[in-house]
N, C-alpha and C. Protein backbone atom coordinates (compact mmCIF):
# COMPACT_ATOMS: atom_id res chain seq x y z
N UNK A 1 -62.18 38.51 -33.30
CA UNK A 1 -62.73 37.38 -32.56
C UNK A 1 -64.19 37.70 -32.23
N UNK A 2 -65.20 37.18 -32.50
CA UNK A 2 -66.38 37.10 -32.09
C UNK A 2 -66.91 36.98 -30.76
N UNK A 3 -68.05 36.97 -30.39
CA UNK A 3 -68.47 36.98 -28.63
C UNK A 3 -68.34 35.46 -28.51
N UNK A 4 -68.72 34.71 -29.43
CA UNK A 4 -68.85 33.32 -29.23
C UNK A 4 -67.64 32.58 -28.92
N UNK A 5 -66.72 32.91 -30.15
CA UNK A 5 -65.54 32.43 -29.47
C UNK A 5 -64.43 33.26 -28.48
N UNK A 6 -64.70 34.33 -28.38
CA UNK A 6 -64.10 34.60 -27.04
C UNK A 6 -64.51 33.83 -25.78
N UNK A 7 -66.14 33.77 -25.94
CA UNK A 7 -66.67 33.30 -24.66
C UNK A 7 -65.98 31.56 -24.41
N UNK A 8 -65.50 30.63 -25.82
CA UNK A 8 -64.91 29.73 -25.42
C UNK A 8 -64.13 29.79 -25.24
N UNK A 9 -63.23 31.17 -25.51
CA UNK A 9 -62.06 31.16 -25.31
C UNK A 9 -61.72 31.47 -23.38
N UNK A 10 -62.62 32.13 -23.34
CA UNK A 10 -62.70 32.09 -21.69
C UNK A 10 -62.82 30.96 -20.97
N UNK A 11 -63.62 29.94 -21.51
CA UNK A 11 -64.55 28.91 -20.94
C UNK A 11 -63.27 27.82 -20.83
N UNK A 12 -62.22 27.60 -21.38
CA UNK A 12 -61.42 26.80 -22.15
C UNK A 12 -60.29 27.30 -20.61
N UNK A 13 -59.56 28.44 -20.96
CA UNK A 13 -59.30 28.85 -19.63
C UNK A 13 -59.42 28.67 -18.49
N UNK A 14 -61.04 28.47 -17.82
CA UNK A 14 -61.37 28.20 -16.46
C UNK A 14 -60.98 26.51 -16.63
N UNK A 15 -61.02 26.09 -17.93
CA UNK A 15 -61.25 24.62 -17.56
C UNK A 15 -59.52 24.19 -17.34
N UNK A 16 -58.70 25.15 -17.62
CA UNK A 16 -57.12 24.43 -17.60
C UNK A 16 -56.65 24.94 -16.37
N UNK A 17 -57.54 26.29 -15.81
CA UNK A 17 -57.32 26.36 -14.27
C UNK A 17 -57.51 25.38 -13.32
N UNK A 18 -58.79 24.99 -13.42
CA UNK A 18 -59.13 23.84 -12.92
C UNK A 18 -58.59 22.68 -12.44
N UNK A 19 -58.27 22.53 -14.17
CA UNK A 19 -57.39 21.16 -13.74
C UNK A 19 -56.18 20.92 -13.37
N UNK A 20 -55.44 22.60 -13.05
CA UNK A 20 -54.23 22.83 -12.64
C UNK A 20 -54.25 22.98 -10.61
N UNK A 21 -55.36 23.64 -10.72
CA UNK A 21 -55.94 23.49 -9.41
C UNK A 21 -56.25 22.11 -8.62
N UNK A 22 -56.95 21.15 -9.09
CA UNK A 22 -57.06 19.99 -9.08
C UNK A 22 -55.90 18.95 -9.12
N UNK A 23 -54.82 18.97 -10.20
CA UNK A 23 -53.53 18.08 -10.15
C UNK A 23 -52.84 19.07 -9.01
N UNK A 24 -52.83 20.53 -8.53
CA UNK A 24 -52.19 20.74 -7.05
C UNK A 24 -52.51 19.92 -6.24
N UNK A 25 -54.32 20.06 -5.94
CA UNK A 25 -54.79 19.62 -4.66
C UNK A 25 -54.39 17.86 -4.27
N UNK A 26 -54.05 17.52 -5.29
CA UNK A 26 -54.03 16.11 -5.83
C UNK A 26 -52.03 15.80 -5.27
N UNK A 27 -51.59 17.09 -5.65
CA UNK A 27 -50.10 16.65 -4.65
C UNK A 27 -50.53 17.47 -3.26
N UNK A 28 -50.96 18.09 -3.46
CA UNK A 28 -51.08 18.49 -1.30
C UNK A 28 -51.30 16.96 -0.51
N UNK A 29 -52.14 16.46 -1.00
CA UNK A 29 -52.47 15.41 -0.90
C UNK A 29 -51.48 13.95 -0.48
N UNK A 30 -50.86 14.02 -1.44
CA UNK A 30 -49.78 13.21 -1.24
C UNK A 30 -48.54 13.31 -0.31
N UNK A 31 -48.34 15.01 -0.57
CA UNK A 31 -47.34 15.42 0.31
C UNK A 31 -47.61 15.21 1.93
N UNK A 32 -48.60 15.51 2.04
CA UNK A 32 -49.57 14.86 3.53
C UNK A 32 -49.15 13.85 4.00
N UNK A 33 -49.77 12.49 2.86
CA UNK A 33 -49.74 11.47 3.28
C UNK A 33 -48.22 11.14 3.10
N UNK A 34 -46.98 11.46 2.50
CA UNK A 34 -46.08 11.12 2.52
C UNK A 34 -45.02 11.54 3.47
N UNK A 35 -45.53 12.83 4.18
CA UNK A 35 -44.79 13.38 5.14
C UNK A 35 -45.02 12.82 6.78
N UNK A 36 -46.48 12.22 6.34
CA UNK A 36 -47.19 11.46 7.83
C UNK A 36 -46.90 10.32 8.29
N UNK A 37 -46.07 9.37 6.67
CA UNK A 37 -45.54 8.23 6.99
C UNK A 37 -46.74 7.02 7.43
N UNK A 38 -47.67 7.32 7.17
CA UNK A 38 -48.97 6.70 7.03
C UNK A 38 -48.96 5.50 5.72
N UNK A 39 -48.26 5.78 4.43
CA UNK A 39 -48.60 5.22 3.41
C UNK A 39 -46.65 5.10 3.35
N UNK A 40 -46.31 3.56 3.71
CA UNK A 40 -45.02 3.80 4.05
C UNK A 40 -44.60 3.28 2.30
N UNK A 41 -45.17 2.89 1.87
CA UNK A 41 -45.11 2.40 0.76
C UNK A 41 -44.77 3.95 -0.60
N UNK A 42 -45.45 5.09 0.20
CA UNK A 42 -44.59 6.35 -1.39
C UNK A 42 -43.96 7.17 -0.83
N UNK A 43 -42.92 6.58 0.26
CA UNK A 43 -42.07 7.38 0.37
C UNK A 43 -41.10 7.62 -0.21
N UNK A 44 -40.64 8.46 -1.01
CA UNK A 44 -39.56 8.56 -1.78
C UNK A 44 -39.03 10.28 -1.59
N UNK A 45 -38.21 10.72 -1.33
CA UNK A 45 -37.45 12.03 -1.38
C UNK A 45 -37.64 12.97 -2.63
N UNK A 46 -37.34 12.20 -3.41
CA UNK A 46 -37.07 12.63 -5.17
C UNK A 46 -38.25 12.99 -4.93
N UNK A 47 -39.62 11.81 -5.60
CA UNK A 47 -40.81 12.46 -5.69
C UNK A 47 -41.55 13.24 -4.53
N UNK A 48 -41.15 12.98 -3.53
CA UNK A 48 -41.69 14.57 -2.94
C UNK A 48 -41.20 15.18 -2.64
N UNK A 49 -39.88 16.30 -3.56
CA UNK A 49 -38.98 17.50 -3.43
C UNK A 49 -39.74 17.79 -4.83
N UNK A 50 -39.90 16.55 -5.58
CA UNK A 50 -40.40 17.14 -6.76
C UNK A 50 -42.22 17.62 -7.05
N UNK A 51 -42.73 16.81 -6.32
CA UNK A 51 -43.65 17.07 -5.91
C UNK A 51 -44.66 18.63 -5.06
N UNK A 52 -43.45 18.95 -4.10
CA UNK A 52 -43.73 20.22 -3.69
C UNK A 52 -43.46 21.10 -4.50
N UNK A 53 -42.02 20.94 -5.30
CA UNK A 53 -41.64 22.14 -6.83
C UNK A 53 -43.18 22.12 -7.37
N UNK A 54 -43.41 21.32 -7.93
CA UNK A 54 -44.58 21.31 -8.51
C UNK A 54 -46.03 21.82 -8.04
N UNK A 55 -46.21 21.49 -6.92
CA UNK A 55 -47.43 21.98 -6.13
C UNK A 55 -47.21 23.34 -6.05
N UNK A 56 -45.97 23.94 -5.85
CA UNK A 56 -45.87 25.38 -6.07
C UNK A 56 -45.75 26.33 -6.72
N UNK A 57 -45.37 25.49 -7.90
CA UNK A 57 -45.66 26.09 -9.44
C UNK A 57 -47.23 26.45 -10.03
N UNK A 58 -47.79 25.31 -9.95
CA UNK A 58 -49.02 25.41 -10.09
C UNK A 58 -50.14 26.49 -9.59
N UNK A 59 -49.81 26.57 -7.59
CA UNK A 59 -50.60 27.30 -6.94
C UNK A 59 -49.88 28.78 -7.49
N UNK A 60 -49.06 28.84 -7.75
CA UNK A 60 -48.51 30.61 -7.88
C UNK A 60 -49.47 30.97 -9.06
């Protein structure tokens, strides 16, 4: 592998962290507003048991 494409190969990496980081912050988010009962409209159980699985998959 060359420097060049290692270096995308790194670059490529930060970018799927990112956006794994980002679709977390994106259920913290929800889990918030769904646990606050603020947004009575997404409350649902399912999606936020599944939701936290997920948020904690991600952050590990």
């Amino acid at each position: 592998m060359s420097e060049a494409e290692a270096r995308r190969f790194v670059i490529d990496h930060f970018w799927v962290a990112f956006g794994a980081f980002a679709l977390a912050c994106v259920l913290g988010v929800y889990q918030v507003l769904e646990r606050s009962g603020i947004i009575p409209a997404i409350q649902s159980p399912a999606v936020y048991f599944a939701s936290v699985s997920t948020h904690g998959v991600l952050m590990a």
